[in-house]
Protein backbone atom coordinates (compact mmCIF):
# COMPACT_ATOMS: atom_id res chain seq x y z
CA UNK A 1 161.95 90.39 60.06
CA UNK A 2 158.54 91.95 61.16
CA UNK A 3 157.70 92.99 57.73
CA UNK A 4 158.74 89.57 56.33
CA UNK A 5 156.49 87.89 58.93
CA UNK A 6 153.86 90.59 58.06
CA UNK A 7 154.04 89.66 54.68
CA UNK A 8 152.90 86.16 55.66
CA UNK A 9 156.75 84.59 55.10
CA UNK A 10 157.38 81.69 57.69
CA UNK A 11 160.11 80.98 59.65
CA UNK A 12 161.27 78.44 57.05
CA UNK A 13 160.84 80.29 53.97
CA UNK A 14 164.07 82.04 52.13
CA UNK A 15 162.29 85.47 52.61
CA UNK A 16 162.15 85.32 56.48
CA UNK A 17 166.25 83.32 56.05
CA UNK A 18 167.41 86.33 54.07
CA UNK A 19 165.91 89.30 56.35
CA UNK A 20 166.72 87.03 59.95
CA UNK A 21 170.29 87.08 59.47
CA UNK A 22 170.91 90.63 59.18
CA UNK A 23 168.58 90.88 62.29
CA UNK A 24 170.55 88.65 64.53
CA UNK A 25 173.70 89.80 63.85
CA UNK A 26 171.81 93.63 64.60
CA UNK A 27 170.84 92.20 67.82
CA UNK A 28 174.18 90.50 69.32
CA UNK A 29 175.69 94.09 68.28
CA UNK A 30 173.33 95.55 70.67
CA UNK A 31 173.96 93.23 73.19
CA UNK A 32 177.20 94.01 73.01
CA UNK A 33 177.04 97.56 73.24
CA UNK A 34 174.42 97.21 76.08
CA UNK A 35 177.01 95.21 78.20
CA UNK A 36 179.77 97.61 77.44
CA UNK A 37 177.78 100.49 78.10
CA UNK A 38 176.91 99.12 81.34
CA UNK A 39 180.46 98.45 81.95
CA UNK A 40 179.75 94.91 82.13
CA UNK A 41 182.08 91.89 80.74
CA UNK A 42 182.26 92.30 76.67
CA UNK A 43 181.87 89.06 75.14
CA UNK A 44 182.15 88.25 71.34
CA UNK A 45 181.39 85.39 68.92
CA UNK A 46 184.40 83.42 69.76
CA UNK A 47 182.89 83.28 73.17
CA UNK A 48 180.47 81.23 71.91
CA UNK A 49 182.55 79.44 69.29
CA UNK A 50 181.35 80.97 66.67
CA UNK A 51 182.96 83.13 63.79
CA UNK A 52 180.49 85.82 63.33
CA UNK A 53 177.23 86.85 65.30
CA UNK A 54 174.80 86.82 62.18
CA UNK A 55 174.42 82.85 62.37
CA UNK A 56 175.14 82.18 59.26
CA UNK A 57 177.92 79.83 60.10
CA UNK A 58 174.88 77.44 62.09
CA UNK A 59 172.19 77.70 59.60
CA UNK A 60 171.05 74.39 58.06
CA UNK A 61 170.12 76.71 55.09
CA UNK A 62 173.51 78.35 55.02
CA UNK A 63 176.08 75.88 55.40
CA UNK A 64 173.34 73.37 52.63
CA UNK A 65 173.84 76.69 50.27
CA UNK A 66 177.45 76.31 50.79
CA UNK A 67 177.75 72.68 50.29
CA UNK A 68 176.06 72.89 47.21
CA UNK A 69 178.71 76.05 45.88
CA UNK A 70 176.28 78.82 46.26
């Protein structure tokens, strides 16, 4: 995502959607491991309602992609 960003992509633009993804599904998986580490309560996507951590499933850009049969 930082090289995206450095690259002058915005937040809107499929170059930042494409590398953000990866990222936040990178970052719930550390979150996880964090909290189990710590011996804290484990938590996963269906905790949230959600079927995967990468946010895919509550991107306008996604599910529009999908709608159209991408």
């Amino acid at each position: 995502v930082q090289h995206v960003v450095g690259t002058g992509a915005t937040h809107t633009s499929p170059a930042f959607h494409d590398a953000y993804h990866p990222y936040l599904d990178m970052v719930w998986a550390y979150r996880v491991a964090v909290r189990g580490e710590l011996k804290d309560r484990t938590f996963s996507p269906a905790s949230f309602g959600w079927d995967a951590w990468d946010g895919r499933e509550r991107c306008p850009v996604c599910r529009e992609e999908l709608a159209a049969g991408a």
